[in-house]
N, C-alpha and C. Protein backbone atom coordinates (compact mmCIF):
# COMPACT_ATOMS: atom_id res chain seq x y z
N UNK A 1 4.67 11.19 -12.63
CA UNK A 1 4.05 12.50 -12.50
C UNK A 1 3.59 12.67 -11.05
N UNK A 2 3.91 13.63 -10.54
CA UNK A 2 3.41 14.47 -9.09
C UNK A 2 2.59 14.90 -9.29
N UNK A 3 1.48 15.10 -7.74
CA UNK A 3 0.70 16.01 -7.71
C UNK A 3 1.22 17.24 -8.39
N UNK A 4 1.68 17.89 -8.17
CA UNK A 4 2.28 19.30 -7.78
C UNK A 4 2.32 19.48 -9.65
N UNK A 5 3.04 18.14 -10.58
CA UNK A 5 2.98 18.51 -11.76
C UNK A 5 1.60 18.42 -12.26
N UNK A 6 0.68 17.51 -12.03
CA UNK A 6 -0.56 17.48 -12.34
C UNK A 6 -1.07 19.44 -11.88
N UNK A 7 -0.91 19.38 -10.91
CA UNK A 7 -1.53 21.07 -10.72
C UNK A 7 -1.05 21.99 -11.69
N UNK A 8 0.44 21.97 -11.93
CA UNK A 8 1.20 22.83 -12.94
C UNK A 8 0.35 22.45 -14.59
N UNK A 9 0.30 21.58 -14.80
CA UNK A 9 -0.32 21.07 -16.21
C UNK A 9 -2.22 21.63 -15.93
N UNK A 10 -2.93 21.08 -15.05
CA UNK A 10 -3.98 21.83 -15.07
C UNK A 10 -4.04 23.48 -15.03
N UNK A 11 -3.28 24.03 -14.19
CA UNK A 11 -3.13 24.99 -14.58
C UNK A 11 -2.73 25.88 -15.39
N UNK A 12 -1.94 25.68 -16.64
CA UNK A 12 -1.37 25.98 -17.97
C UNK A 12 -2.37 25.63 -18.55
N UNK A 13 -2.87 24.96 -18.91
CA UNK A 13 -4.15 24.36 -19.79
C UNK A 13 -5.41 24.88 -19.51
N UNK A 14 -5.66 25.59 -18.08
CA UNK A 14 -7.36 26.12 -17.74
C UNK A 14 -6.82 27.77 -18.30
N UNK A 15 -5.80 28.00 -17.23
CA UNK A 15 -5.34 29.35 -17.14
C UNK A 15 -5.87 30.01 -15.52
N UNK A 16 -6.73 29.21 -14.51
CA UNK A 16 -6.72 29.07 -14.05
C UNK A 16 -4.99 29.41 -12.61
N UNK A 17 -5.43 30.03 -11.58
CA UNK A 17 -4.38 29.86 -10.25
C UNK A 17 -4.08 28.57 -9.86
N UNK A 18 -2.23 28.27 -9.63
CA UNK A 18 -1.97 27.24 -9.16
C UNK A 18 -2.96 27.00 -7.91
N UNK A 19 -3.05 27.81 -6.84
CA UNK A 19 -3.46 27.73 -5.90
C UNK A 19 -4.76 26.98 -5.56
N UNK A 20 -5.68 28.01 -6.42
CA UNK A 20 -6.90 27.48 -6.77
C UNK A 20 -7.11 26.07 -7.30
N UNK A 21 -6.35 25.63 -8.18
CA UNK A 21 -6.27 23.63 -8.82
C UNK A 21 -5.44 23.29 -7.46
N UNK A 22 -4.94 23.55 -6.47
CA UNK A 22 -4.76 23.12 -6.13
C UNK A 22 -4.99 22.69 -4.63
N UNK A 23 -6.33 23.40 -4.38
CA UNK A 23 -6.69 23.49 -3.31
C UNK A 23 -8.24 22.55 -4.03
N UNK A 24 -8.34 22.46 -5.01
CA UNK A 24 -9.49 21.58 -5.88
C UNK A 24 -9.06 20.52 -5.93
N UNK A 25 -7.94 19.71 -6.04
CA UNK A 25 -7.01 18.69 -6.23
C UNK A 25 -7.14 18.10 -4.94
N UNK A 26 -6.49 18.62 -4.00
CA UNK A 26 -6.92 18.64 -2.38
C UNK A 26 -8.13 18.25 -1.97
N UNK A 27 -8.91 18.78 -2.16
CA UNK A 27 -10.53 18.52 -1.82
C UNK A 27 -11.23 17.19 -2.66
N UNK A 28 -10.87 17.23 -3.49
CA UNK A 28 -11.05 16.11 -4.44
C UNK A 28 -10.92 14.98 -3.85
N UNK A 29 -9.52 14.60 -3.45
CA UNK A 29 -8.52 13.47 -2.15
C UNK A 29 -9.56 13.56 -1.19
N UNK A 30 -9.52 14.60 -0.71
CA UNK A 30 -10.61 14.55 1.09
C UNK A 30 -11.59 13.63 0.81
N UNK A 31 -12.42 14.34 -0.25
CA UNK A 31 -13.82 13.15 -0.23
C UNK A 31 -14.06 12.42 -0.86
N UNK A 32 -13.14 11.58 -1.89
CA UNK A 32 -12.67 10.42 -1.89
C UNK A 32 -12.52 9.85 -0.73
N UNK A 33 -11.40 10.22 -0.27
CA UNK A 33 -11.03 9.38 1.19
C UNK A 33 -12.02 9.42 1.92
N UNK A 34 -12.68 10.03 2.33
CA UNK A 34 -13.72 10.32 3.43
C UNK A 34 -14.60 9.14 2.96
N UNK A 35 -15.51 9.43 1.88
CA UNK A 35 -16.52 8.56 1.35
C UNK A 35 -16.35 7.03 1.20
N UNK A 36 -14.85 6.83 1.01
CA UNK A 36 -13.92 5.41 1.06
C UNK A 36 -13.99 4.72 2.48
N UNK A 37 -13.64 5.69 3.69
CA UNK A 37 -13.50 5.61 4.93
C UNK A 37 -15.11 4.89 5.52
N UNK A 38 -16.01 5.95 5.07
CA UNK A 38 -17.63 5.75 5.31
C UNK A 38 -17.74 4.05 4.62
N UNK A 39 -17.17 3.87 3.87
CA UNK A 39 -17.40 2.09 3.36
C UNK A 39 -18.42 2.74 1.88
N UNK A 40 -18.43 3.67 0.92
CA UNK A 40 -19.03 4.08 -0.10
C UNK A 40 -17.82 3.76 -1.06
N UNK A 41 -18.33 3.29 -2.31
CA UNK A 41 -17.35 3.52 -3.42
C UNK A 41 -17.60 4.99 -4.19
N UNK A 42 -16.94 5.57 -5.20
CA UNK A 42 -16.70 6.83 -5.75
C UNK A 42 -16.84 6.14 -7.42
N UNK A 43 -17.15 6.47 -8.04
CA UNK A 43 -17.78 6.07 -9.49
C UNK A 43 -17.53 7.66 -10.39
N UNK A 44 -16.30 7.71 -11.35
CA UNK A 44 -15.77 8.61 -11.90
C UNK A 44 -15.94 8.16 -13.49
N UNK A 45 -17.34 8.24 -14.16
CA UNK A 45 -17.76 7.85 -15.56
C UNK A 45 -16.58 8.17 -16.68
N UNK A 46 -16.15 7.12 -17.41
CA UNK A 46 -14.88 7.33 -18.37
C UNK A 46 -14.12 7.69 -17.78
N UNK A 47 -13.89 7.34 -16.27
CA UNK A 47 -11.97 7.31 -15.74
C UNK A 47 -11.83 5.73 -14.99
N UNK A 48 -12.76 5.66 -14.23
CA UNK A 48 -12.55 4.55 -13.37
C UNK A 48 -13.83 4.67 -11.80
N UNK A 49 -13.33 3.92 -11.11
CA UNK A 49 -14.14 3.41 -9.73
C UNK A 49 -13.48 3.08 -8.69
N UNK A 50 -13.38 4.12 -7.06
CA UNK A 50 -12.92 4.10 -6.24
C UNK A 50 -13.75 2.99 -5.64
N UNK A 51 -12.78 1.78 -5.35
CA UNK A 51 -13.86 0.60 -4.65
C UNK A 51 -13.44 0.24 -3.30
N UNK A 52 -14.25 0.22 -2.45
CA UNK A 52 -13.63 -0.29 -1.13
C UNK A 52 -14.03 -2.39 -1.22
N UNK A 53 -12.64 -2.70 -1.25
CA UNK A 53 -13.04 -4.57 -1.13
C UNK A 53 -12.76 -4.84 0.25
N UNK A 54 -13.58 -5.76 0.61
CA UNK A 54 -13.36 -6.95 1.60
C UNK A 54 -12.52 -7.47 1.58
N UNK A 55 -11.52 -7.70 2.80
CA UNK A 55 -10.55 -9.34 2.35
C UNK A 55 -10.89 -10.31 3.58
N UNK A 56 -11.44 -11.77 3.38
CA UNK A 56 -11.92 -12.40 4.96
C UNK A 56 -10.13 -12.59 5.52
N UNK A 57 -11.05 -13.23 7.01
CA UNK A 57 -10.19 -13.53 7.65
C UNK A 57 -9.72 -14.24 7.02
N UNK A 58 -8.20 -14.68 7.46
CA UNK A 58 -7.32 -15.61 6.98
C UNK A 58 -5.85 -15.95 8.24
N UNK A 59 -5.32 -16.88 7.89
CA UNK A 59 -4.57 -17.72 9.16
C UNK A 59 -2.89 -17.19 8.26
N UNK A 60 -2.09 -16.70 8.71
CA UNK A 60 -1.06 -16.65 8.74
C UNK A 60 0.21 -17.24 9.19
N UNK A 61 1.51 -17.20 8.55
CA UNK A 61 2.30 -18.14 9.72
C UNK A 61 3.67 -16.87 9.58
N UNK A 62 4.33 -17.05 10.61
CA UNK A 62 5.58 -16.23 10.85
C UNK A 62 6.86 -17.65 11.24
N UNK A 63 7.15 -17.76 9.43
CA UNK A 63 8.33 -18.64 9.71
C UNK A 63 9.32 -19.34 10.50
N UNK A 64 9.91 -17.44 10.96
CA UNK A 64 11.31 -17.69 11.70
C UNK A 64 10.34 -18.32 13.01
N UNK A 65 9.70 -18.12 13.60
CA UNK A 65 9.00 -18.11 15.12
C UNK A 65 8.14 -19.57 15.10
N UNK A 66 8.05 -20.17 14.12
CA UNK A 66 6.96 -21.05 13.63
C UNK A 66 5.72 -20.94 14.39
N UNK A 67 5.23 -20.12 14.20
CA UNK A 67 3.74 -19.47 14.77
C UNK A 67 3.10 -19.44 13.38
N UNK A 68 1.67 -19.04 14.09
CA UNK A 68 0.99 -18.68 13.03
C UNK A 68 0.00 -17.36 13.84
N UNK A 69 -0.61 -16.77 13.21
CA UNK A 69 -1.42 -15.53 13.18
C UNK A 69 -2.56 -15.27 12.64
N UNK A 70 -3.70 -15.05 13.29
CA UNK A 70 -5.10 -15.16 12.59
C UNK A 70 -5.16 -13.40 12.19
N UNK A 71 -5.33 -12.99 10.54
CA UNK A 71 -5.02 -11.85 10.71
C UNK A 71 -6.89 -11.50 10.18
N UNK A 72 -7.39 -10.77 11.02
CA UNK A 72 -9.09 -10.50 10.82
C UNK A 72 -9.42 -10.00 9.52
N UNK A 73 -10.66 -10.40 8.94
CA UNK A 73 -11.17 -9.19 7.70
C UNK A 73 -11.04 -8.03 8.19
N UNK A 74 -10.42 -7.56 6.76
CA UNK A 74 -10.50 -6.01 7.11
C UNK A 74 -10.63 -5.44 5.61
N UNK A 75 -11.40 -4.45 5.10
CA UNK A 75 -11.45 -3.70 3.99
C UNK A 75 -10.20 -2.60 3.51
N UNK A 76 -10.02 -2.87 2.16
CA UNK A 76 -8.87 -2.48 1.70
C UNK A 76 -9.62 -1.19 0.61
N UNK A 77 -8.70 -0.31 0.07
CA UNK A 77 -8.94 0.42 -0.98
C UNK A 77 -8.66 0.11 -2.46
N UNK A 78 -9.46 0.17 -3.47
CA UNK A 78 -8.93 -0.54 -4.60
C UNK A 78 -9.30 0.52 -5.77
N UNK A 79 -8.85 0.46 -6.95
CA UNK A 79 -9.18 1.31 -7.96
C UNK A 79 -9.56 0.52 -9.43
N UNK A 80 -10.86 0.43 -9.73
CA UNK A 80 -10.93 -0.10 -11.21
C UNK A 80 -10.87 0.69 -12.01
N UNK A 81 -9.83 0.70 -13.35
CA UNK A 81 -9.96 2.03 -14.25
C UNK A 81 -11.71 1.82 -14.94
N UNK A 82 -12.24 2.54 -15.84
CA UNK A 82 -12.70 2.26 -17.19
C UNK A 82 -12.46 1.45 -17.99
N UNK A 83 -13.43 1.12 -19.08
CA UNK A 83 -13.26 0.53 -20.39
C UNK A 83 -12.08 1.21 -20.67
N UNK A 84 -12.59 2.74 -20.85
CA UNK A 84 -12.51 3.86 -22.21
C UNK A 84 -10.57 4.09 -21.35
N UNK A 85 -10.25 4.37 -20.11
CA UNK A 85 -9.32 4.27 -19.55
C UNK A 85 -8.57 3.21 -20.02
N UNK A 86 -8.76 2.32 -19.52
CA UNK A 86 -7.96 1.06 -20.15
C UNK A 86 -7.60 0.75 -21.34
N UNK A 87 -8.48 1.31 -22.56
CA UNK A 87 -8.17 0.88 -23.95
C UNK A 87 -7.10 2.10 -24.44
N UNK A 88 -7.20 3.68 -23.87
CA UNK A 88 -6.36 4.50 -23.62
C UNK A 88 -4.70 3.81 -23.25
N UNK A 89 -4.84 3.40 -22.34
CA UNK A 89 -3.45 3.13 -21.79
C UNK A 89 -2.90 1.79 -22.35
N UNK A 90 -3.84 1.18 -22.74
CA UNK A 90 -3.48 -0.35 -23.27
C UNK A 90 -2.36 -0.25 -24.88
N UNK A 91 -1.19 -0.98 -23.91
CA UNK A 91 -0.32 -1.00 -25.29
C UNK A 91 0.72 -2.15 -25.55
N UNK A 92 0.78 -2.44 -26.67
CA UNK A 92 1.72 -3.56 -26.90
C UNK A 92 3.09 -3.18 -26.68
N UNK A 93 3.64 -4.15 -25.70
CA UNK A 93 4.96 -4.06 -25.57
C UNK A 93 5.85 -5.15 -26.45
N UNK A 94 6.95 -4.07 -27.14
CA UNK A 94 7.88 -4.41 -27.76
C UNK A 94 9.25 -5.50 -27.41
């Protein structure tokens, strides 16, 4: 699923302007990202948790060259769903 179908489906379902979900959809992303960027996590009750993690430094090697590479901590973006999310999507495969 696409953005673009997520907007089409919110919008059939509100009755709501594409435009409008989708300039809400948009803004939504911004400050997520923004607030992610600032080093804040985003906490979305019964969907999940925008988390920013740590990863430390760590020593690398580049095979072909037999080097190695100290690559620095740096914070990554991560997403924990929900319980209520997870037990949703949770399914036995056949």
């Amino acid at each position: 699923m696409t953005k673009a179908d997520i907007v089409n489906e919110i919008a059939r379902s509100t009755g709501l302007e594409k435009a409008a979900v989708l300039q809400t959809i948009e803004k939504f992303m911004e400050v997520v990202k923004d607030k992610m960027a600032e080093g804040n996590n985003v906490y979305l009750r019964g969907f999940g948790s925008f988390v920013v993690k740590v990863r430390k430094e760590k020593t690398a090697r580049n095979i072909s060259k037999n080097t190695s590479l100290k690559i620095p901590a740096h914070t990554v973006p991560s997403f924990k769903p929900s319980r209520v999310f997870l037990d949703q999507v949770k399914k036995e495969v056949k």
